[in-house]
PDB file of N, CA and C in Angstrom:
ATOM      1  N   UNK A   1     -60.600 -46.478 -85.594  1.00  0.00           N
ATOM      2  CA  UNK A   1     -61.547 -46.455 -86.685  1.00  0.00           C
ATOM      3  C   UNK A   1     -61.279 -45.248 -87.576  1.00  0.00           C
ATOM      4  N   UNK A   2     -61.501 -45.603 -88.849  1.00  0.00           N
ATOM      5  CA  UNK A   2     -61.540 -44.139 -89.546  1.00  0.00           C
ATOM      6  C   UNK A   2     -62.551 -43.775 -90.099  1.00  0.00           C
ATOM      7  N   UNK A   3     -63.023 -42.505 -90.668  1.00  0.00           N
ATOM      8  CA  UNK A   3     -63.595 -41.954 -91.261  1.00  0.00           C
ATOM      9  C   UNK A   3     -63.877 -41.447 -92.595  1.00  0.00           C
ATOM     10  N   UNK A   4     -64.755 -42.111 -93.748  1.00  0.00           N
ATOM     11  CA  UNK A   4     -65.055 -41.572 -94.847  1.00  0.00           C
ATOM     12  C   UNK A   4     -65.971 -40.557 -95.081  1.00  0.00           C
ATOM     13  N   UNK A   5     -66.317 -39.233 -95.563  1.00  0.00           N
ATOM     14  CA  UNK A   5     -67.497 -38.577 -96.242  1.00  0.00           C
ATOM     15  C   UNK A   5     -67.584 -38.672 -97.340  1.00  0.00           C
ATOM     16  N   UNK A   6     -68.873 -39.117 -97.786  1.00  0.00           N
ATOM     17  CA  UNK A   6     -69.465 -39.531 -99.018  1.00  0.00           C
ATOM     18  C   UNK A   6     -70.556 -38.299 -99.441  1.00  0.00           C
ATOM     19  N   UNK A   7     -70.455 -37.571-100.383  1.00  0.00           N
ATOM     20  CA  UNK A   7     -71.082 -36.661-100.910  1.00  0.00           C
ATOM     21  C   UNK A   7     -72.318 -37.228-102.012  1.00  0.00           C
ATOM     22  N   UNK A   8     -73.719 -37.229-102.024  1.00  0.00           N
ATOM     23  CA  UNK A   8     -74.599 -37.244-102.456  1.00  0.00           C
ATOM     24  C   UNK A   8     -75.955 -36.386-102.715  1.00  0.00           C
ATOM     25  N   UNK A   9     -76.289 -35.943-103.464  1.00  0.00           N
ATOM     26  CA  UNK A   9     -77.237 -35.001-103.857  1.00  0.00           C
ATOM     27  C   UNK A   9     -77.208 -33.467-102.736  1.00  0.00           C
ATOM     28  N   UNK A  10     -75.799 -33.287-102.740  1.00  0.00           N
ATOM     29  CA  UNK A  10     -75.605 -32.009-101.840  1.00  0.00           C
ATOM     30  C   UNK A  10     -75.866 -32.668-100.931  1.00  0.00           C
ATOM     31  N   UNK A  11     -75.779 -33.756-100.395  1.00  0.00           N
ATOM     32  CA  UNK A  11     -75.602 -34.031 -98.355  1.00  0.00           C
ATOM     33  C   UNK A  11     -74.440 -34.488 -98.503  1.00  0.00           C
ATOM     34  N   UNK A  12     -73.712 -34.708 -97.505  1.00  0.00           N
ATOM     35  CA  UNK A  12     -72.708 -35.446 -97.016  1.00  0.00           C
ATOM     36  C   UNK A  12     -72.774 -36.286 -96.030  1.00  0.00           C
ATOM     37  N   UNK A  13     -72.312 -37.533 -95.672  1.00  0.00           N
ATOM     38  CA  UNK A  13     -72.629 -38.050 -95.510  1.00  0.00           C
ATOM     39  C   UNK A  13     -71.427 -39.108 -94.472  1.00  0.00           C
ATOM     40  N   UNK A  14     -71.145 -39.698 -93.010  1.00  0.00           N
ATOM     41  CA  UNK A  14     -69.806 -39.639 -92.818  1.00  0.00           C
ATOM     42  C   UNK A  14     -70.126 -41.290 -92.444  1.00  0.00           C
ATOM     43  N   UNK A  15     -69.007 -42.439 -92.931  1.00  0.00           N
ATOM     44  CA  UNK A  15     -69.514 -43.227 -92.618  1.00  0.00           C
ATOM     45  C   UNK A  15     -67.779 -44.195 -92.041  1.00  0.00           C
ATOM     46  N   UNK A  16     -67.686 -44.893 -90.869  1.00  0.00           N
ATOM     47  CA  UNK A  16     -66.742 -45.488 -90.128  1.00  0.00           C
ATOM     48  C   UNK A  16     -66.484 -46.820 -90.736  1.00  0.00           C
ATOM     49  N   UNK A  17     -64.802 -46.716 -91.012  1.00  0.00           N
ATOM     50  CA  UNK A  17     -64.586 -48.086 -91.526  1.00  0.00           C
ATOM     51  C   UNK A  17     -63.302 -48.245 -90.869  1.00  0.00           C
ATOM     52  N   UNK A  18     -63.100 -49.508 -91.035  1.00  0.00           N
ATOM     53  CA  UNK A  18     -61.861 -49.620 -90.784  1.00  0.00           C
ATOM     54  C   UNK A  18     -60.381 -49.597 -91.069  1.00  0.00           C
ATOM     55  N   UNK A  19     -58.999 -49.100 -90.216  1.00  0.00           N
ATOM     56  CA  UNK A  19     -58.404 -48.425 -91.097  1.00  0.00           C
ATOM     57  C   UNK A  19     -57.328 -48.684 -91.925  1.00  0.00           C
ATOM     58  N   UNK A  20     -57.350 -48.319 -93.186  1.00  0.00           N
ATOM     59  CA  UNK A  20     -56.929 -48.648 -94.395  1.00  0.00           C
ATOM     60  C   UNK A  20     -57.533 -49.247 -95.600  1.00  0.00           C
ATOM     61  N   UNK A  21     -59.082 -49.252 -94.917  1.00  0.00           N
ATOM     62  CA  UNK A  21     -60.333 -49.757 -95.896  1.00  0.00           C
ATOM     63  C   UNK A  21     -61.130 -48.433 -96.310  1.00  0.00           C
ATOM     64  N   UNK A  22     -60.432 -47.175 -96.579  1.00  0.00           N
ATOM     65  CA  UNK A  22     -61.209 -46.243 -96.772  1.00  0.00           C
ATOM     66  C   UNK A  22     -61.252 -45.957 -97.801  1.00  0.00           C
ATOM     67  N   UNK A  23     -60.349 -46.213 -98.747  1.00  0.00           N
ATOM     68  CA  UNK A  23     -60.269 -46.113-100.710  1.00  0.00           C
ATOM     69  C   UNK A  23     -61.132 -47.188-100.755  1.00  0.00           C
ATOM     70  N   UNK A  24     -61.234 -48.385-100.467  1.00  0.00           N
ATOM     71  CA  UNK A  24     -62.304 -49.437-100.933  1.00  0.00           C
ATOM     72  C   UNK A  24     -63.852 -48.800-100.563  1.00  0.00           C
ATOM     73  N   UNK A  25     -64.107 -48.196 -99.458  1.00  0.00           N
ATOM     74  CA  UNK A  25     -65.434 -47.467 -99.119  1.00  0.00           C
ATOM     75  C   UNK A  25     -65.621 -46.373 -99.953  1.00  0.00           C
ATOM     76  N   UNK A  26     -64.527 -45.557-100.583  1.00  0.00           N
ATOM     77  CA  UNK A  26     -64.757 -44.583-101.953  1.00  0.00           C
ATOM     78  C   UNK A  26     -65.273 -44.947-102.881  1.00  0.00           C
ATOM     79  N   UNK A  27     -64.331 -46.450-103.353  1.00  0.00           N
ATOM     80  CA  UNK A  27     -64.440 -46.855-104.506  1.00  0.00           C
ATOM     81  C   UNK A  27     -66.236 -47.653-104.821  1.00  0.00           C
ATOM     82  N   UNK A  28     -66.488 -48.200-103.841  1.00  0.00           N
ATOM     83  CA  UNK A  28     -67.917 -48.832-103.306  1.00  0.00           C
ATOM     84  C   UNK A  28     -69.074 -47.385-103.611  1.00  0.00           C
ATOM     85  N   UNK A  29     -68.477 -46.593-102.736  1.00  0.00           N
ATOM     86  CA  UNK A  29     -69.676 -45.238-103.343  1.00  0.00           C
ATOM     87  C   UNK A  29     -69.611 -44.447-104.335  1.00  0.00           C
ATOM     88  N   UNK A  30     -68.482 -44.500-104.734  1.00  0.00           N
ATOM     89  CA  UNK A  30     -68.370 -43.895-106.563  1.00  0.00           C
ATOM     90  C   UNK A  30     -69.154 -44.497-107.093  1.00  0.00           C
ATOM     91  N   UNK A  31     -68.991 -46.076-107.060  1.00  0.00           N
ATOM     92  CA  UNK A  31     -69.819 -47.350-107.706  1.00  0.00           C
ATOM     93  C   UNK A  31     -71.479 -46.869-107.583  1.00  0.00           C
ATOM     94  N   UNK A  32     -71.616 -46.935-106.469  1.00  0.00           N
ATOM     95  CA  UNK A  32     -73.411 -46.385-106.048  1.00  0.00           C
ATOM     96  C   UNK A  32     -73.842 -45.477-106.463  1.00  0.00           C
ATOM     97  N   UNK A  33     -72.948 -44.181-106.413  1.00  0.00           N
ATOM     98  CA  UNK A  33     -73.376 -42.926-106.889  1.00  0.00           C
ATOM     99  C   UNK A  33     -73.177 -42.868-108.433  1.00  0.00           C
ATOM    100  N   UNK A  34     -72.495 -43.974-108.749  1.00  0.00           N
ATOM    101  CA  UNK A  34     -72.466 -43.867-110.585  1.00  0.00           C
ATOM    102  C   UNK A  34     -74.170 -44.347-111.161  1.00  0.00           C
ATOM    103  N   UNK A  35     -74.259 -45.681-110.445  1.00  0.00           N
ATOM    104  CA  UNK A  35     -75.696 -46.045-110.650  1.00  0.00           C
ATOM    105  C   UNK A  35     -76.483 -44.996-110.361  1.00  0.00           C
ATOM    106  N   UNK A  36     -76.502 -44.162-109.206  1.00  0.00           N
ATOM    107  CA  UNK A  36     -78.067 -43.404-109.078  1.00  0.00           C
ATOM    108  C   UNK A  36     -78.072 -42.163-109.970  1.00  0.00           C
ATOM    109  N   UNK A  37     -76.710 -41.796-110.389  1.00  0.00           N
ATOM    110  CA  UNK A  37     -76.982 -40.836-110.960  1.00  0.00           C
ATOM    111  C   UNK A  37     -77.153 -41.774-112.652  1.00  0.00           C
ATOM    112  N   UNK A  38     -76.664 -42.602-113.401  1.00  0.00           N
ATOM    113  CA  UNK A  38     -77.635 -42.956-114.055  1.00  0.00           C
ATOM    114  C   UNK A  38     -78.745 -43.135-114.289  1.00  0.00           C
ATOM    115  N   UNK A  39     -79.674 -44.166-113.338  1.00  0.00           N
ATOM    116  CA  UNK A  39     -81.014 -43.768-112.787  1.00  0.00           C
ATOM    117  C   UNK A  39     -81.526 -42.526-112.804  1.00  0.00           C
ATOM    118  N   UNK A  40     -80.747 -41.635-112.095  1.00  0.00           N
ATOM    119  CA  UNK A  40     -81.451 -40.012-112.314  1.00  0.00           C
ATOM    120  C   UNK A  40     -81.976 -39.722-113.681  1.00  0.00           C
ATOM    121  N   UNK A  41     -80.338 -39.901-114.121  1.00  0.00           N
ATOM    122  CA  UNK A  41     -80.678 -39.434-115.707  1.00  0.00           C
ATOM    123  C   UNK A  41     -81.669 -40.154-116.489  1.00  0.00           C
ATOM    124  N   UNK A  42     -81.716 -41.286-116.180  1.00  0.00           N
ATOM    125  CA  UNK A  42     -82.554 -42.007-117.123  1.00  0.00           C
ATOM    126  C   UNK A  42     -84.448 -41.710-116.666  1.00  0.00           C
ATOM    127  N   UNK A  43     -84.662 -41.499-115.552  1.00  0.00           N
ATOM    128  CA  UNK A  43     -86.016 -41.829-114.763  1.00  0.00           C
ATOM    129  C   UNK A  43     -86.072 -40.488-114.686  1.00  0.00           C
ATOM    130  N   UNK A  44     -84.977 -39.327-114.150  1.00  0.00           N
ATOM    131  CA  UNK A  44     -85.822 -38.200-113.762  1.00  0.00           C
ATOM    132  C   UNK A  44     -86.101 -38.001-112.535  1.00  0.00           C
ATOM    133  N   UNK A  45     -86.581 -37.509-111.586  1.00  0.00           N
ATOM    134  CA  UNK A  45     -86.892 -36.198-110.406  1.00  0.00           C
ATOM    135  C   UNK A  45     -87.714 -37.574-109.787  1.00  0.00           C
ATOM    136  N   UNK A  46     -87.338 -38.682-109.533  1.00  0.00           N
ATOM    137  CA  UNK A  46     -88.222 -39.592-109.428  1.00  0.00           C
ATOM    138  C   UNK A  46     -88.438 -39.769-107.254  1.00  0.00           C
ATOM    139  N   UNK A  47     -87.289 -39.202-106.784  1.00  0.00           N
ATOM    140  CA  UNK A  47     -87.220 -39.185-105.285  1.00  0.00           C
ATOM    141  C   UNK A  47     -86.232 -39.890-104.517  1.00  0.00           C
ATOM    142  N   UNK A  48     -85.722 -39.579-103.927  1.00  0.00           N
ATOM    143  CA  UNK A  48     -84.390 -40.430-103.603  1.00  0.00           C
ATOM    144  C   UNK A  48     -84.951 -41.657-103.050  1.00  0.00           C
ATOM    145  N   UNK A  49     -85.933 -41.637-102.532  1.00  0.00           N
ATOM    146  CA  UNK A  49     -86.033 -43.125-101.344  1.00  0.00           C
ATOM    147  C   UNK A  49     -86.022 -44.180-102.804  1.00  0.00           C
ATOM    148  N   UNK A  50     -86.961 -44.053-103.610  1.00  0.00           N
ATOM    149  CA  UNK A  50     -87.310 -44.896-104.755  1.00  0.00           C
ATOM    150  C   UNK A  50     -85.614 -44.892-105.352  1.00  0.00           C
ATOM    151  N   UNK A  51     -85.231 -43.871-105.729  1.00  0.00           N
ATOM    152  CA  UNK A  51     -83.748 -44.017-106.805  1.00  0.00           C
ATOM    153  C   UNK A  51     -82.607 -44.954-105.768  1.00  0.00           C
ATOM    154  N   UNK A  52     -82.996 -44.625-104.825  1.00  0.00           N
ATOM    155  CA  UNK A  52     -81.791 -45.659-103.743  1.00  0.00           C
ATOM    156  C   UNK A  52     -82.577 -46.828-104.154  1.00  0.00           C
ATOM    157  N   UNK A  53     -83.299 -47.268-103.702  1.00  0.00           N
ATOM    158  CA  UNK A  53     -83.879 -48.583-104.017  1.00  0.00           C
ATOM    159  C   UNK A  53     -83.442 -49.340-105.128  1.00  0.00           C
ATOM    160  N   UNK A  54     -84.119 -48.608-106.454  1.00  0.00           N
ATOM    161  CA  UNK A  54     -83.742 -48.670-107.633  1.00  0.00           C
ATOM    162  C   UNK A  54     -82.734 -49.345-107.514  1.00  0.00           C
ATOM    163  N   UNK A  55     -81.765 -48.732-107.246  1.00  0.00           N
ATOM    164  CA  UNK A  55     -79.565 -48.839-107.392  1.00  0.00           C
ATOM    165  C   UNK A  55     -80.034 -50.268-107.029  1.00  0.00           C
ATOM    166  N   UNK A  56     -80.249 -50.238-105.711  1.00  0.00           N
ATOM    167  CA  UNK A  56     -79.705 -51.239-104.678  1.00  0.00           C
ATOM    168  C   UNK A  56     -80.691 -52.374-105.834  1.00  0.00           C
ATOM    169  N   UNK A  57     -81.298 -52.700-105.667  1.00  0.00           N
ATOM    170  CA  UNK A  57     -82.125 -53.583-106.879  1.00  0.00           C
ATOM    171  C   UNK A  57     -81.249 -54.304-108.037  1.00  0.00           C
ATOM    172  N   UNK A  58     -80.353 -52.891-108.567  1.00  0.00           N
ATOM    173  CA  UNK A  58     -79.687 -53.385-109.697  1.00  0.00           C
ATOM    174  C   UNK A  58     -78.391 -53.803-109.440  1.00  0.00           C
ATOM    175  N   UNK A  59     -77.624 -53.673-108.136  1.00  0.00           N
ATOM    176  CA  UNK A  59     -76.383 -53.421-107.888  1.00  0.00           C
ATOM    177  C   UNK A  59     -76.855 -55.456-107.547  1.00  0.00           C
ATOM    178  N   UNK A  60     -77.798 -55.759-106.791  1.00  0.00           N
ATOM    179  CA  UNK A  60     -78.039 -56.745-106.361  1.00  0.00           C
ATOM    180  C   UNK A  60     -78.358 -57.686-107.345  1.00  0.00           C
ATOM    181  N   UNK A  61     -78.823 -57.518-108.579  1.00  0.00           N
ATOM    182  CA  UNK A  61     -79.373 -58.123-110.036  1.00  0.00           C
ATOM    183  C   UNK A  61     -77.576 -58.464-110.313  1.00  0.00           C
ATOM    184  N   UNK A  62     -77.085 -57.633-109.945  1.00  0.00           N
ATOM    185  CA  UNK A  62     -75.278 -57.703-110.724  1.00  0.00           C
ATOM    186  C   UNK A  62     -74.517 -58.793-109.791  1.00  0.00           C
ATOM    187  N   UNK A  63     -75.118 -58.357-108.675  1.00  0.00           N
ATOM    188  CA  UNK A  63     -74.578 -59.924-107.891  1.00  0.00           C
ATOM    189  C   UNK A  63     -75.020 -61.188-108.332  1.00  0.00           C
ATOM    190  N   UNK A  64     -76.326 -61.392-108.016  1.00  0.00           N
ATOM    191  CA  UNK A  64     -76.638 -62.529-108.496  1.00  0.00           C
ATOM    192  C   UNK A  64     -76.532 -62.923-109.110  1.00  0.00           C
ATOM    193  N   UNK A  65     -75.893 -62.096-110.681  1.00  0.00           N
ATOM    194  CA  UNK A  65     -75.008 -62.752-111.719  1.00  0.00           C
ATOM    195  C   UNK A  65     -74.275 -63.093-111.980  1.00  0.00           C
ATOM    196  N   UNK A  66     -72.974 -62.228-110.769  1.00  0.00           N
ATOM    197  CA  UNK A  66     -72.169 -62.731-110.793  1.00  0.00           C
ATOM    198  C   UNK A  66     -71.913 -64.536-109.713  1.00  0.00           C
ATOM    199  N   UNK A  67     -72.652 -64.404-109.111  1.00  0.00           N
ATOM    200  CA  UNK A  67     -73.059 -65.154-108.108  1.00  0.00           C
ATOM    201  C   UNK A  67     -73.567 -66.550-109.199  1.00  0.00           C
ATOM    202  N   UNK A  68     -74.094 -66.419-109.832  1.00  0.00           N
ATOM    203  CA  UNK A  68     -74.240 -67.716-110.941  1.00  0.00           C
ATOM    204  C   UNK A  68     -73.195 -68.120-112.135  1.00  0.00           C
ATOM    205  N   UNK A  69     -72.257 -67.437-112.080  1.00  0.00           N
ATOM    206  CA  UNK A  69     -71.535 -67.375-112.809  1.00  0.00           C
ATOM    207  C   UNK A  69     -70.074 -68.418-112.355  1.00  0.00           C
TER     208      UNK A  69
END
């Protein structure tokens, strides 16, 4: 198994994938962390539990579109 750390609001964060799937697990949390820190910017000091949500909400709105598509 290997190992990614994912850096978010000053934590880090270590998460097991499998190996040679670890640029795709970067590329997946660049993706996430691009959304929340949009969200940040846009909403403000709003709390992480809510701004994760948020993402996940919209990341999932993007599926289902693509998903009808």
């Amino acid at each position: 198994m290997a190992e990614v750390s994912i850096t978010f609001n000053h934590r880090t964060y270590r998460f097991a994938c499998r190996e040679g799937e670890e640029e795709r697990l970067r590329a997946i949390a660049d993706y996430v962390k691009s959304k929340l820190g949009a969200l940040s910017v846009e909403h403000g000091p709003v709390g992480d539990e809510r701004l994760v949500l948020m993402a996940a909400l919209m990341i999932a709105d993007e599926l289902f579109d693509a998903r009808a598509d």
